[in-house]
Protein backbone atom coordinates (compact mmCIF):
# COMPACT_ATOMS: atom_id res chain seq x y z
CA UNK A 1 0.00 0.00 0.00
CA UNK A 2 1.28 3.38 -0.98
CA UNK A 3 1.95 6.53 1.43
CA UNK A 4 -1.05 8.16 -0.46
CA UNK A 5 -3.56 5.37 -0.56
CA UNK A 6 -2.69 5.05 3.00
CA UNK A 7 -3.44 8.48 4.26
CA UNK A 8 -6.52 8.24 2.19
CA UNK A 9 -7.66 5.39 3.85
CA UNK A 10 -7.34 6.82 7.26
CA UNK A 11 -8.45 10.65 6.27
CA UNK A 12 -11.41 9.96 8.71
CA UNK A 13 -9.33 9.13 11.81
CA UNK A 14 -6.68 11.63 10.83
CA UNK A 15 -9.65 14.21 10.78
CA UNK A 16 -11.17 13.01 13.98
CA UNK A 17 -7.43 13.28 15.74
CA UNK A 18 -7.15 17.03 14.35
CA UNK A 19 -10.19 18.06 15.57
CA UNK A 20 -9.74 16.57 18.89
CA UNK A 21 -6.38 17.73 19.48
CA UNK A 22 -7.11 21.28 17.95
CA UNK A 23 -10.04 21.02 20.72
CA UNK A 24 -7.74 20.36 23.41
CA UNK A 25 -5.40 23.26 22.56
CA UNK A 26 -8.39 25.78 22.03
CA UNK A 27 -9.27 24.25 25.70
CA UNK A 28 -5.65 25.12 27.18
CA UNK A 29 -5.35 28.97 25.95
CA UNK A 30 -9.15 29.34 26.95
CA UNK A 31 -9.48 28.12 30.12
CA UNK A 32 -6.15 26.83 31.91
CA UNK A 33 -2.39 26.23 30.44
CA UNK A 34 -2.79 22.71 32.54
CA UNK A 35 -4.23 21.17 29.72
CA UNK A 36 -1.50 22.16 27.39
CA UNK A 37 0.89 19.35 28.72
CA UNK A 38 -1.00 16.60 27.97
CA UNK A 39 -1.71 18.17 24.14
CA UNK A 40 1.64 16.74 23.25
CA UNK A 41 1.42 13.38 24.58
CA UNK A 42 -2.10 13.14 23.08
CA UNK A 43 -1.01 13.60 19.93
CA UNK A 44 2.12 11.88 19.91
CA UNK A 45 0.18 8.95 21.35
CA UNK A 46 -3.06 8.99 18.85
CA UNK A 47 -0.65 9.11 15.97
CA UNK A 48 0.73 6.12 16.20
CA UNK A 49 -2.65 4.55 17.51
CA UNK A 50 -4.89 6.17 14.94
CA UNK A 51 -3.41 4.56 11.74
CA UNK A 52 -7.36 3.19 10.93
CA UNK A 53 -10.87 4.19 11.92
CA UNK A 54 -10.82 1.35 13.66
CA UNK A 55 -7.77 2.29 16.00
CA UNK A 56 -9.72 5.88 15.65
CA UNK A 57 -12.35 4.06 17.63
CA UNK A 58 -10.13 2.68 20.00
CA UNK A 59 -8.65 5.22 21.71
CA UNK A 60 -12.10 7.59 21.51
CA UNK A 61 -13.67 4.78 23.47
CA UNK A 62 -10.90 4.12 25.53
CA UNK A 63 -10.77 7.98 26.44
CA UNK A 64 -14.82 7.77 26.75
CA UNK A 65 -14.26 5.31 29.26
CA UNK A 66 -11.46 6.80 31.43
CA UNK A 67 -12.95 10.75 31.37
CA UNK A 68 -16.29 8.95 32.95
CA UNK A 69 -15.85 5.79 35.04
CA UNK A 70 -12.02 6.74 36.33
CA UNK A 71 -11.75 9.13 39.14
CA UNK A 72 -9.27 12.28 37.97
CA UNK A 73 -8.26 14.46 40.71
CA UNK A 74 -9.87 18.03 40.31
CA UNK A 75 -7.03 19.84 39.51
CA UNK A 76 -7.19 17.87 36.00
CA UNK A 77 -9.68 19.95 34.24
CA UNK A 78 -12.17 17.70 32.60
CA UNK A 79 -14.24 20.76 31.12
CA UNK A 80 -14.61 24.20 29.67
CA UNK A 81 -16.91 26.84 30.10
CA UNK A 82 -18.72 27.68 26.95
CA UNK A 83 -21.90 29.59 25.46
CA UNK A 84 -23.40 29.81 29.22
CA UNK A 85 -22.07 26.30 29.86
CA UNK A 86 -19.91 23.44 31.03
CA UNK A 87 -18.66 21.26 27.45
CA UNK A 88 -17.10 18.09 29.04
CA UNK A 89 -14.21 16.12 26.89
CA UNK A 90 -16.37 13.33 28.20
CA UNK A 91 -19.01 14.76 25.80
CA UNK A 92 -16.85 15.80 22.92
CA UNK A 93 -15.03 12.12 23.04
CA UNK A 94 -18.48 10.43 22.98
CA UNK A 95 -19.70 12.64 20.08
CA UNK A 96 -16.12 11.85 17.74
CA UNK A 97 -16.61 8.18 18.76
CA UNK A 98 -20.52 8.08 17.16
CA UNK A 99 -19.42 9.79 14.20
CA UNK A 100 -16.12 7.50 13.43
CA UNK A 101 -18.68 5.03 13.77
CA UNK A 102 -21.05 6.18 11.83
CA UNK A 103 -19.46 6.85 8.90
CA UNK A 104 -16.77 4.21 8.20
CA UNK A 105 -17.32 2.35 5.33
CA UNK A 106 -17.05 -0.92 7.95
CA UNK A 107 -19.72 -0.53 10.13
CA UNK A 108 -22.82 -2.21 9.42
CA UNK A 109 -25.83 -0.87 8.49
CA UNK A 110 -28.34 -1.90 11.15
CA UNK A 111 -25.57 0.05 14.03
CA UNK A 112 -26.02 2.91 11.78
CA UNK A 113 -29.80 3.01 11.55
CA UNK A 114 -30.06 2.37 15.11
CA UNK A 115 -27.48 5.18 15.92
CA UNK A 116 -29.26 7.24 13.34
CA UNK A 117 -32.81 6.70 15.14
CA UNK A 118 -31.92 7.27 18.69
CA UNK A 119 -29.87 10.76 17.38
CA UNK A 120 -33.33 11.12 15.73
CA UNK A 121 -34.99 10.45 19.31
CA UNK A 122 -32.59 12.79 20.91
CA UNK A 123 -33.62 15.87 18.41
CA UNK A 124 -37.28 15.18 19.13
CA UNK A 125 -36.36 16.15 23.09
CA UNK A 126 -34.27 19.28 22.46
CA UNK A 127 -37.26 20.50 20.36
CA UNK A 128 -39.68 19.84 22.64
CA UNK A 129 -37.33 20.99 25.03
CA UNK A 130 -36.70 24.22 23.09
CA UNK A 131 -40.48 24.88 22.62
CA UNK A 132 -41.26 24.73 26.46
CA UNK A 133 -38.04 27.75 26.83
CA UNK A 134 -35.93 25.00 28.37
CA UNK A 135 -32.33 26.70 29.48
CA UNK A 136 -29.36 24.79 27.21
CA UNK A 137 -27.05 23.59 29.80
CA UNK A 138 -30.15 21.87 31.43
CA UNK A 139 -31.36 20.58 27.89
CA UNK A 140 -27.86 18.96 27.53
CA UNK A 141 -27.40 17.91 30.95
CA UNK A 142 -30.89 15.52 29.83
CA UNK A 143 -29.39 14.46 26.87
CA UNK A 144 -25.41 13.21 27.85
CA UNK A 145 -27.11 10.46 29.29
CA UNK A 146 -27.81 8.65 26.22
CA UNK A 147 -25.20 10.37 24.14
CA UNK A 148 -22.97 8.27 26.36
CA UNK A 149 -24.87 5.24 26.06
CA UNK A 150 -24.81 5.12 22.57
CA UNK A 151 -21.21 6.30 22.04
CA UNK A 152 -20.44 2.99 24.57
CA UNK A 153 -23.11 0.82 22.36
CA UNK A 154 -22.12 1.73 19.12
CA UNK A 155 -18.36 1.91 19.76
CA UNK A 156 -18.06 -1.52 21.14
CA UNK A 157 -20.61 -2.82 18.68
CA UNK A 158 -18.85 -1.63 15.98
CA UNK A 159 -15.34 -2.31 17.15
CA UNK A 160 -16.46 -5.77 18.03
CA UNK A 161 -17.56 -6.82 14.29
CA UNK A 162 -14.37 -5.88 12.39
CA UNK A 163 -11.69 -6.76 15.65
CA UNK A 164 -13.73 -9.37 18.06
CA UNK A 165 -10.33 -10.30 19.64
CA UNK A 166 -9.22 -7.30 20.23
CA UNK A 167 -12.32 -5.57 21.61
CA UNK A 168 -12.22 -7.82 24.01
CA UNK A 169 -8.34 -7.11 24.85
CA UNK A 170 -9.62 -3.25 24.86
CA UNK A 171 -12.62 -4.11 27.41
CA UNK A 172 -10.85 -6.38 29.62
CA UNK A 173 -7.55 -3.84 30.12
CA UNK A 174 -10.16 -1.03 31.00
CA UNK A 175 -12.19 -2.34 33.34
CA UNK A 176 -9.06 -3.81 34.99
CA UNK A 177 -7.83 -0.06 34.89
CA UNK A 178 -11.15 1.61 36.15
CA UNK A 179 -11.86 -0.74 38.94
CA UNK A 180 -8.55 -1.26 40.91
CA UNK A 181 -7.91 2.80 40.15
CA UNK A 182 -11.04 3.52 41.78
CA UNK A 183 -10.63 1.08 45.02
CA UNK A 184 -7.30 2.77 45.22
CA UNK A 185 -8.93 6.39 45.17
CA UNK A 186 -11.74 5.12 47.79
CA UNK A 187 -9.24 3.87 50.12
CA UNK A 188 -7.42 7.45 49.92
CA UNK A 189 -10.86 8.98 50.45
CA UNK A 190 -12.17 6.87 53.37
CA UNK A 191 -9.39 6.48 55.60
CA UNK A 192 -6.59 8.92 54.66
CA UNK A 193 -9.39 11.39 53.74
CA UNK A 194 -7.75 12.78 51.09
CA UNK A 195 -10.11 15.40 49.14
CA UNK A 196 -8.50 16.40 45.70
CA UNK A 197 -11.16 14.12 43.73
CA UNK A 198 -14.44 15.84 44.27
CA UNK A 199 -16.12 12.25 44.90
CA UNK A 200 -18.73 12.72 47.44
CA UNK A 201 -17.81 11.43 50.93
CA UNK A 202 -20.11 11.42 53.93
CA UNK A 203 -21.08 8.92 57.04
CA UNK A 204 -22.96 6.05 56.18
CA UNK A 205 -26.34 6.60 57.92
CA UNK A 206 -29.99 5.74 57.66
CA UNK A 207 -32.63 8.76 57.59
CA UNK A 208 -36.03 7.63 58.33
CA UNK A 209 -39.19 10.02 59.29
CA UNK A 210 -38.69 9.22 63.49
CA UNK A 211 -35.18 8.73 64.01
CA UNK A 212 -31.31 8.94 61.51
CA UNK A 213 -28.73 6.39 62.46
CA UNK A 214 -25.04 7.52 61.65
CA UNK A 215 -22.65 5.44 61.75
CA UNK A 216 -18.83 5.97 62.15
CA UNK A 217 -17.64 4.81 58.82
CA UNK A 218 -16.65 6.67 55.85
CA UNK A 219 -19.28 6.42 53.12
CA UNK A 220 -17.84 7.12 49.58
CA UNK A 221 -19.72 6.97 46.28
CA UNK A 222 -17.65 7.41 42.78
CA UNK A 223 -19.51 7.31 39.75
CA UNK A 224 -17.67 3.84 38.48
CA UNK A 225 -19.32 2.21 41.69
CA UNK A 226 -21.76 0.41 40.36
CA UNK A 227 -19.17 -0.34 37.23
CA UNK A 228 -16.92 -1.58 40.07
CA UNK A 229 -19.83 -3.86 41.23
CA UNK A 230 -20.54 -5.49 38.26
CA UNK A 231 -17.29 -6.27 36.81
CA UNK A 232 -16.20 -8.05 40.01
CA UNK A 233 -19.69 -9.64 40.11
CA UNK A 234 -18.97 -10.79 36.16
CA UNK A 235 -15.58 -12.47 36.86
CA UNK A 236 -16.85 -14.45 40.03
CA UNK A 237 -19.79 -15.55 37.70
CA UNK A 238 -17.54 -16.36 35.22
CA UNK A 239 -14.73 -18.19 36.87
CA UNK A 240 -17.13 -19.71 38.95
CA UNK A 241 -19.59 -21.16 36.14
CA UNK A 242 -16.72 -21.78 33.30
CA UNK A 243 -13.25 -22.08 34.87
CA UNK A 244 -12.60 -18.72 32.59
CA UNK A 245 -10.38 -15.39 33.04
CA UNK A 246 -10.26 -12.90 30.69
CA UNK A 247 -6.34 -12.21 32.34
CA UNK A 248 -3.63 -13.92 31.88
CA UNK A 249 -2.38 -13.27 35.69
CA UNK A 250 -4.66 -14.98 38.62
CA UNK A 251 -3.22 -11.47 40.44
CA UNK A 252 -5.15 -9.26 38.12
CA UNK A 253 -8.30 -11.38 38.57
CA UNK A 254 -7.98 -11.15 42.38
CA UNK A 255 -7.24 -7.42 42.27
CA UNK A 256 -10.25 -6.32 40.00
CA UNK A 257 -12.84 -8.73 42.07
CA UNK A 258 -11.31 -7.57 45.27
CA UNK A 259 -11.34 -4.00 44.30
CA UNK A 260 -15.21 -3.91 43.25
CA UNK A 261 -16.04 -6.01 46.16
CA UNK A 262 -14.25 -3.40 48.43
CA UNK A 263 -16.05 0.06 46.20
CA UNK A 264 -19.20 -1.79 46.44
CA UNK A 265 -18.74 -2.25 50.72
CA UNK A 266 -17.58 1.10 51.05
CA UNK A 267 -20.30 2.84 49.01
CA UNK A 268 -23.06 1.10 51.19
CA UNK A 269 -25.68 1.56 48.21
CA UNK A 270 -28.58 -1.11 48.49
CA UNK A 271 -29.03 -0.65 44.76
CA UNK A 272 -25.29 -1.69 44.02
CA UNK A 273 -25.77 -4.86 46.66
CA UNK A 274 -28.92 -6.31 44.94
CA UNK A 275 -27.77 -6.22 41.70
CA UNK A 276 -24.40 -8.20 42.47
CA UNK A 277 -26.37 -10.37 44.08
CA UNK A 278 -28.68 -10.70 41.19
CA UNK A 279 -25.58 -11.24 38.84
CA UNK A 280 -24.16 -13.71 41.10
CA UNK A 281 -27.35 -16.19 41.69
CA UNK A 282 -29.14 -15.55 38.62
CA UNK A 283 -26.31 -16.83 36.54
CA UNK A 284 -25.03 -19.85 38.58
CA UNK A 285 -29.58 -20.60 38.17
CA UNK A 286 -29.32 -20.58 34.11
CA UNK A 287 -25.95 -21.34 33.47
CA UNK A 288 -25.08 -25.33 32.21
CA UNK A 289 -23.23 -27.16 35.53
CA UNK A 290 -25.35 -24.49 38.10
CA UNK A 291 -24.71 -27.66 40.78
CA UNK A 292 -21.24 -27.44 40.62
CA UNK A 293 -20.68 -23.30 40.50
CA UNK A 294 -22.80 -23.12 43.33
CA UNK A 295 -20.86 -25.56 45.47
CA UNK A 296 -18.02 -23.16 44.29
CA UNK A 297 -19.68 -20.50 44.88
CA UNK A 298 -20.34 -21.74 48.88
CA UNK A 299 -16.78 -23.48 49.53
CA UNK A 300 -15.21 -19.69 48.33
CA UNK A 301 -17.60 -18.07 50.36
CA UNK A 302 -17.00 -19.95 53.58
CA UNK A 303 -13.22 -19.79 52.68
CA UNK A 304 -13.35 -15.62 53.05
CA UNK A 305 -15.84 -16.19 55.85
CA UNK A 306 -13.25 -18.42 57.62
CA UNK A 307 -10.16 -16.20 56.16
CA UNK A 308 -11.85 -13.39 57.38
CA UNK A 309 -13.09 -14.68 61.41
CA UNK A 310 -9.08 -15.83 61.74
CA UNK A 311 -7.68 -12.59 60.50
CA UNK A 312 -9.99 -10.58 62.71
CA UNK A 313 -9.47 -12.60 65.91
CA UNK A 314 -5.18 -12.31 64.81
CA UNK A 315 -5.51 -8.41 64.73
CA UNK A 316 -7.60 -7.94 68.35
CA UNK A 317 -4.97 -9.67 70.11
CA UNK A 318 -2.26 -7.24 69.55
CA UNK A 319 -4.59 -4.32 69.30
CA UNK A 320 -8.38 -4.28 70.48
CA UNK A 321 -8.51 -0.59 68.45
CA UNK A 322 -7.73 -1.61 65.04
CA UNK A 323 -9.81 -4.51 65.51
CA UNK A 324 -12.57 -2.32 66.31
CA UNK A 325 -11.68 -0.08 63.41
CA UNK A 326 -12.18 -3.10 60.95
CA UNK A 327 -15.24 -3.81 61.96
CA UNK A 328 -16.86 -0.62 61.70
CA UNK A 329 -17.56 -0.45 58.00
CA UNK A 330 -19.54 -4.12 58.03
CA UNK A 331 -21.55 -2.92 61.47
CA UNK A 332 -22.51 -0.01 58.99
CA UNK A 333 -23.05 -1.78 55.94
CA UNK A 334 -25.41 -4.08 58.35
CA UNK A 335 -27.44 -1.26 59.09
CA UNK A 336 -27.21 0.75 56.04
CA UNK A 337 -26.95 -1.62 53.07
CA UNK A 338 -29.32 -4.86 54.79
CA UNK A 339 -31.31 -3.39 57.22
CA UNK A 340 -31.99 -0.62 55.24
CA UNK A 341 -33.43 -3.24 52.85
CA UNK A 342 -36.34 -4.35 55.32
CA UNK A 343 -39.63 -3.74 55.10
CA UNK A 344 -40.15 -1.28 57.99
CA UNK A 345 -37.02 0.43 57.02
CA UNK A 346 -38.17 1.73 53.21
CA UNK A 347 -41.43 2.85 54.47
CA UNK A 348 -40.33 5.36 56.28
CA UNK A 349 -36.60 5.79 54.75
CA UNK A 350 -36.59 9.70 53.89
CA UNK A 351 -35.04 9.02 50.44
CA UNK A 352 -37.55 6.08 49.46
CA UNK A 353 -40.63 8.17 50.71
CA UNK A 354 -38.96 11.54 48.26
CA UNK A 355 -38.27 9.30 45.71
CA UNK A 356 -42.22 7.85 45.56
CA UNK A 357 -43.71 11.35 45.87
CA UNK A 358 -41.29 12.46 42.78
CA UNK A 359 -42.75 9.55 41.06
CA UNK A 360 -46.69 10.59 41.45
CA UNK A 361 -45.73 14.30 40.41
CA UNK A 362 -43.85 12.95 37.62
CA UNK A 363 -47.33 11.03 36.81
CA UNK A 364 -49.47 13.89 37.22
CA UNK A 365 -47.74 15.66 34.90
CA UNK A 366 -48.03 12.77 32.51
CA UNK A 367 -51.69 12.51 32.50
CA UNK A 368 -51.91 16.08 30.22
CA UNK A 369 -48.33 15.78 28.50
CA UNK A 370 -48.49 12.06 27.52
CA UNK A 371 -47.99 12.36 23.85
CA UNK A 372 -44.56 14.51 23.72
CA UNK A 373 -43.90 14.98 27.03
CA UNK A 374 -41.79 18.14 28.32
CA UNK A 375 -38.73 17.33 26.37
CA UNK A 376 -35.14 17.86 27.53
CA UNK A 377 -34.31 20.10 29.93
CA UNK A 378 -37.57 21.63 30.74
CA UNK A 379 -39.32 21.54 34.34
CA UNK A 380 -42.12 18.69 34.59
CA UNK A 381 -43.16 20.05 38.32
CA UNK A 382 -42.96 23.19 40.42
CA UNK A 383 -40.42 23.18 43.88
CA UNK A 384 -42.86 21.49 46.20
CA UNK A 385 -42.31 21.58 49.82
CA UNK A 386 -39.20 19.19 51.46
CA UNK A 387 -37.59 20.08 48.27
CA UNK A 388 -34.47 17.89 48.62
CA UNK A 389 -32.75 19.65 45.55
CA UNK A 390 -31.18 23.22 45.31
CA UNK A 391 -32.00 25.65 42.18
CA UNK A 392 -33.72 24.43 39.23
CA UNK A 393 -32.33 21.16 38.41
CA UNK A 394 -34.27 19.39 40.62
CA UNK A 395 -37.68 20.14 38.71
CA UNK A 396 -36.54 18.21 35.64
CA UNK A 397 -34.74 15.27 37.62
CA UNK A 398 -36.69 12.08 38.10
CA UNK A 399 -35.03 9.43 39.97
CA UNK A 400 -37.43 6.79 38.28
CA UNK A 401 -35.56 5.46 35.38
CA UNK A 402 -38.83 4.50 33.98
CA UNK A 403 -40.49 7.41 33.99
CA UNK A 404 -37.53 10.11 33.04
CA UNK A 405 -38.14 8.09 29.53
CA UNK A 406 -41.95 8.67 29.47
CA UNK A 407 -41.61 12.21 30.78
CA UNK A 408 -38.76 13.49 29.01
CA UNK A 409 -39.62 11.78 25.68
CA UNK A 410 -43.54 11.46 25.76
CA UNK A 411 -45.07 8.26 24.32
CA UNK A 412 -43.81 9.56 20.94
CA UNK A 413 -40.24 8.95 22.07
CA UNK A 414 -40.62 6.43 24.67
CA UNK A 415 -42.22 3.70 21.87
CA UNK A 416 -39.38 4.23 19.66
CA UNK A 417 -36.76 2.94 22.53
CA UNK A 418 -38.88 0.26 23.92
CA UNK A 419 -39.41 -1.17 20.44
CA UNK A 420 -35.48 -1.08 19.94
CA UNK A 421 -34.74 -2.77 23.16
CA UNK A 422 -37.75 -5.36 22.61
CA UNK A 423 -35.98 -6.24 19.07
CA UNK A 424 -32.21 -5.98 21.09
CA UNK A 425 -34.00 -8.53 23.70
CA UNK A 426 -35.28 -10.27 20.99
CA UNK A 427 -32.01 -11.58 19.20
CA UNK A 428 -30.51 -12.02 22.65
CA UNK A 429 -32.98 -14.35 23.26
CA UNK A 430 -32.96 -16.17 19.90
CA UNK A 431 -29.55 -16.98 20.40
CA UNK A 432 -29.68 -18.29 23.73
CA UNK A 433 -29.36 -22.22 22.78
CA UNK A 434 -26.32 -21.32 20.18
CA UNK A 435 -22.77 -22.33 21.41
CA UNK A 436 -22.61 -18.43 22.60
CA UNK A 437 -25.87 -19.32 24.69
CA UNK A 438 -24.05 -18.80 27.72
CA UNK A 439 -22.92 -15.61 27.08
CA UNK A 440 -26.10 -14.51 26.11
CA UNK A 441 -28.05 -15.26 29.22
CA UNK A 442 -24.69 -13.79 31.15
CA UNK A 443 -25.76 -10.19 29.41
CA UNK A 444 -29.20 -10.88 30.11
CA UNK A 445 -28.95 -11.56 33.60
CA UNK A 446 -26.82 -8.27 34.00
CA UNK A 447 -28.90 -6.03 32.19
CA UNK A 448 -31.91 -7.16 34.68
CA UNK A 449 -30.03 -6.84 37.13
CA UNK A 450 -29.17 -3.54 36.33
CA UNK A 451 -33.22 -2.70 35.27
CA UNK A 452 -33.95 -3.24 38.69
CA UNK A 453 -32.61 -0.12 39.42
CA UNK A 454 -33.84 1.86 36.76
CA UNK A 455 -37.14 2.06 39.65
CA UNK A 456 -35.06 4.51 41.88
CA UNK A 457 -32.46 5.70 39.89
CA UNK A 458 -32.24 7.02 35.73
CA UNK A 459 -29.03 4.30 35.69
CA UNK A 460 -29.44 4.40 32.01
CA UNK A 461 -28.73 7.78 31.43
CA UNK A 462 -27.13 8.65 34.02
CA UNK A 463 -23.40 10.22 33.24
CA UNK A 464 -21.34 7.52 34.25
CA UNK A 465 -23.49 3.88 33.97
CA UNK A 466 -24.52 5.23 30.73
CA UNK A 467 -21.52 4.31 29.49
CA UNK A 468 -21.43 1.38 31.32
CA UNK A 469 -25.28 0.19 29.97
CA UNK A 470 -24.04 0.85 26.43
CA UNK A 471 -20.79 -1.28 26.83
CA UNK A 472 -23.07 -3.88 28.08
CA UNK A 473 -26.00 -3.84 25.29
CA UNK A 474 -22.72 -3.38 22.67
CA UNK A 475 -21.24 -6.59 24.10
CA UNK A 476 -24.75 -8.40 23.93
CA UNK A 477 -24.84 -7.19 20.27
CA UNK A 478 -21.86 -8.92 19.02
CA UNK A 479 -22.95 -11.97 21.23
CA UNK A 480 -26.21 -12.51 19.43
CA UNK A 481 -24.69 -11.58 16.15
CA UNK A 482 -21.83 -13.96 16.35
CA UNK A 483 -24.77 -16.90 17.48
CA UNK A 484 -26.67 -16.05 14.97
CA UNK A 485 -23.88 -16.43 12.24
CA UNK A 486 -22.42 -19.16 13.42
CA UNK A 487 -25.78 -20.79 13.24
CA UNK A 488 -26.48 -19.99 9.65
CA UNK A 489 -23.15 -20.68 7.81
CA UNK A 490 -22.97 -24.09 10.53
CA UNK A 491 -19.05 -23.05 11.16
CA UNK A 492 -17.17 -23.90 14.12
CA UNK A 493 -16.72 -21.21 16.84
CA UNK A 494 -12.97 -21.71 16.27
CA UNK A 495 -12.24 -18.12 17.02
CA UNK A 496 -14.74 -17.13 19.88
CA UNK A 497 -14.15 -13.13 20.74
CA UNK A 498 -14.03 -14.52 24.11
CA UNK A 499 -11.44 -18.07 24.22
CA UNK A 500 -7.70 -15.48 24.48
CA UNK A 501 -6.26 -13.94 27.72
CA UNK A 502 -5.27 -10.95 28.14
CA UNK A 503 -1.97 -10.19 28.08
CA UNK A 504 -1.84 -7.33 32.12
C-alpha cells in the first residue's frame, strides 16, 4: 500500500485526531495552560494509535471510558466553560466516537440506523425541550445520558464486528484499569481522607421520618461504583460457572474482584448490593453445571468467611482498636446496606418516601403531556415543599428510570426505545441455545439486574453507567450476532471473541 492510498484510507481518523487535538489546545489557551501538557502526549500517542478508523475508535472509546468511570483528581480539568455552559471532553469524546462510527465504510448498516434513530430520538427532546423555553445547559445535561450510552453501544458494537479479539483485549484492560484505580482512590478517600477528587464522601447513615442512624464509617460513592460492582460480580460468575479469566495473571483477577467487592462495601448503596447479588445467583440458576458453580460459589464463600473470622481474631490480640476499626464499615453496611433493605425500614426511609412522591408528580404531569412529554431540559413540576434539591435542576430530575423516559420523551419517544430494546431482547434471546448461549443469558442476567434499578435511579442515562449500559448492550450485540452467524453458515466457533487472555 502506498503513502497516499494510506493516508486516504485513514483521512477519517486523521480528521477526527485534528479536531480533537485542535479542541484540546483551544481548551488550554481558553481556560487553563494545565491542559497544554498533555496536548503533546495526546497527539504523539493517537498518531501512532490512529493509523485506521478502527484504531480511531479505539482510543475515543478508551478515552470515553477513562474521562467517565475513572476518578481524575480536580485539579485535572475535565471541562470548559462555553456559550453559558460546562462542554465536558467526556461529551466531545463520545460525540467523535458516534461519528467514526457512523461513517466508516465498515460498520454495518443496522448500528447505523439504530445510531441514526436514537440521534433522531434525541432531536425530538431538544425541540420539545426548546419549545417549552428549556435553558441549554439543562437541555444537555438531559441528553449526555444517552449520548454516552450510545457512544459505549455503538463503539463496542462496531469495534467488536471488524476486531472481536481485540475488543475484548480493549474491554478487559479497562475495566481492569477503572476498577482497581477507583478502590485505590476510595481507600485514599475513606481512611486517609484525602479530598482532591471531588467524589462525594459522607457517614454512612440511615434517615427515616422518626429517628437517623449515623454510623462511624466513611461512606464514599464514585460514579464507576456500580461499574466496580458489576465487573467483580462478572468475573466471580464467570470463573465460577466456566473455569474462565479474561487475564492472563490470577493477580489481576484477584485485584479487580477484590477491588469492586471493596467500592461496592464502602459505598453502602442497596441498589449496588442487589444487583451483584442478582448477577451472582441468577447466573449460577441458568448457566449449564449451576450444581457445581454453586458448590463453588459456597466453599469460596466460607473460605473468606473463615479467612476473614481468623484474621480478625489475629488483629484484636495485639490491638483491640484496630480490631474495632475493621469492623466498623460491616456494622454499617449491616445497618445501612441490609437493614436498610427491610420492610419497615423503606417505608419510612426519607429518600424512598422523596423518591415515591417524585414519582406521582412525575405522573401527574403525565396525565396532560403524555404524547410529547416536556422534552429535555424543561421543568415537569414546580419546587414542592421538602424540596431535597437546590436551584432548578431538581424540577426536571426524576429518579425513576422509567419514567424520566416517558416524561422526558412522551409516548412519541418512549415507543421508539422500547421497540429497539424489545428487538435488542429479541435476538438475545434467539440466540440463547447457540454455542454463545451462555454468554447470552450472562448479558441478560446483567442487564436485569441492572433494570432493577432503573425504579429509583435514571441508571441508564445517568453520566457515568450510561456508558457502562451501552458497553453492556454493545457486548450483547456482538454476542447474538456472532450466534446467529455461526448458526447460519454451521461453522465452528474456532475463534470465539471470548477463548484469548489478556496479556496485564
Amino acid at each position: 500500500m502506498t503513502s497516499k492510498s494510506r493516508i486516504r484510507e485513514n483521512l477519517l481518523g486523521l480528521t477526527l485526531l485534528g479536531i480533537v487535538v485542535a479542541f484540546f489546545a483551544g481548551a488550554g489557551t481558553a481556560f487553563s495552560p494545565l491542559i497544554l501538557a498533555p496536548v503533546g502526549a495526546l497527539l504523539l500517542g493517537m498518531i501512532y494509535l490512529v493509523s485506521t478508523p478502527i484504531g480511531t475508535a479505539k482510543v475515543l472509546l478508551g478515552a470515553l471510558v477513562v474521562l467517565v468511570l475513572a476518578p481524575i483528581p480536580t485539579v485535572v480539568p475535565t471541562s470548559i466553560w462555553f456559550a453559558g455552559g460546562s462542554v465536558y471532553f467526556a461529551d466531545v469524546m463520545a460525540a467523535l466516537l458516534i461519528v467514526a462510527v457512523v461513517f466508516s465504510n465498515l460498520c454495518p448498516a443496522v448500528i447505523r440506523t439504530v445510531v441514526l434513530t436514537i440521534a433522531g430520538v434525541v432531536v425530538l427532546g431538544l425541540l420539545v425541550g426548546a419549545l417549552s423555553h428549556a435553558k441549554a445547559s439543562l437541555a444537555l445535561a438531559d441528553a449526555r445520558g444517552l449520548l454516552r450510552l450510545v457512544a459505549g453501544a455503538s463503539g463496542v458494537a462496531f469495534l467488536g464486528e471488524v476486531d472481536r479479539a481485540g475488543t475484548v483485549k480493549l474491554l478487559s484492560r479497562l475495566a481492569a484499569v477503572v476498577t482497581i484505580w477507583t478502590a485505590l482512590v476510595v481507600a485514599l478517600i475513606a481512611f486517609l481522607g484525602v479530598s482532591s477528587f471531588g467524589i462525594r464522601n459522607s457517614n454512612a447513615a440511615v434517615y427515616t421520618t422518626s429517628q437517623s442512624i449515623v454510623y462511624d464509617a466513611s461512606r464514599v460513592t464514585p460514579d464507576s461504583g456500580l461499574t466496580c460492582v458489576v465487573v467483580s460480580a462478572v468475573l466471580i460468575v464467570i470463573r465460577l460457572s466456566w473455569g474462565y479469566s479474561p487475564y492472563k495473571w490470577n493477580l489481576v483477577w484477584w485485584l479487580c474482584v477484590g477491588a469492586g467487592v471493596f467500592v461496592g462495601l464502602i459505598s453502602y448503596t442497596r441498589g449496588h448490593f442487589i444487583v451483584f447479588l442478582l448477577i451472582i445467583g441468577l447466573s449460577l440458576m441458568v448457566q449449564p453445571g449451576r450444581l457445581a458453580a454453586f458448590s463453588r460459589a459456597i466453599c469460596v464463600t466460607a473460605g473468606v468467611v473463615l479467612f476473614s473470622v481468623f484474621g480478625y481474631y489475629l488483629v484484636s490480640t495485639f490491638s483491640s482498636a484496630m480490631a474495632n476499626s475493621l469492623t466498623q464499615p460491616l456494622i454499617a453496611f449491616q445497618g445501612k446496606v441490609i437493614g436498610g433493605l427491610s420492610l419497615n425500614t423503606v417505608e419510612v426511609d426519607t429518600s424512598a418516601l422523596w423518591r415515591v412522591r417524585e414519582s406521582d408528580l412525575a405522573i401527574d404531569f403525565l396525565e396532560n403531556n403524555w404524547i410529547f412529554g416536556s422534552g429535555f431540559g424543561a421543568p415537569y413540576r414546580q419546587i414542592v415543599t421538602g424540596e431535597i434539591f437546590q436551584g432548578s435542576r431538581g424540577t426536571t430530575y426524576i429518579h425513576s428510570g422509567y419514567l424520566w423516559f416517558l416524561v422526558k420523551l412522551g409516548a412519541m419517544g418512549s415507543v421508539v426505545v422500547a421497540v429497539i430494546l424489545f428487538q435488542y431482547f429479541l435476538m438475545l434471546w434467539r440466540s440463547r441455545n447457540s454455542e454463545m448461549g451462555k454468554w447470552s443469558a450472562l448479558c441478560m442476567v446483567v442487564l436485569f439486574s441492572i433494570a432493577t434499578q432503573m425504579v429509583t435511579s435514571p441508571t441508564m442515562i445517568e453520566n457515568g453507567n450510561s456508558v457502562l449500559v451501552g458497553i453492556i448492550l454493545g457486548s450483547g450485540y456482538l454476542v447474538s450476532i456472532r450466534s446467529l452467524s455461526n448458526r447460519k453458515s454451521c461453522s465452528s466457533a474456532n475463534d470465539l471473541a471470548l477463548s484469548g487472555r489478556v496479556e496485564i
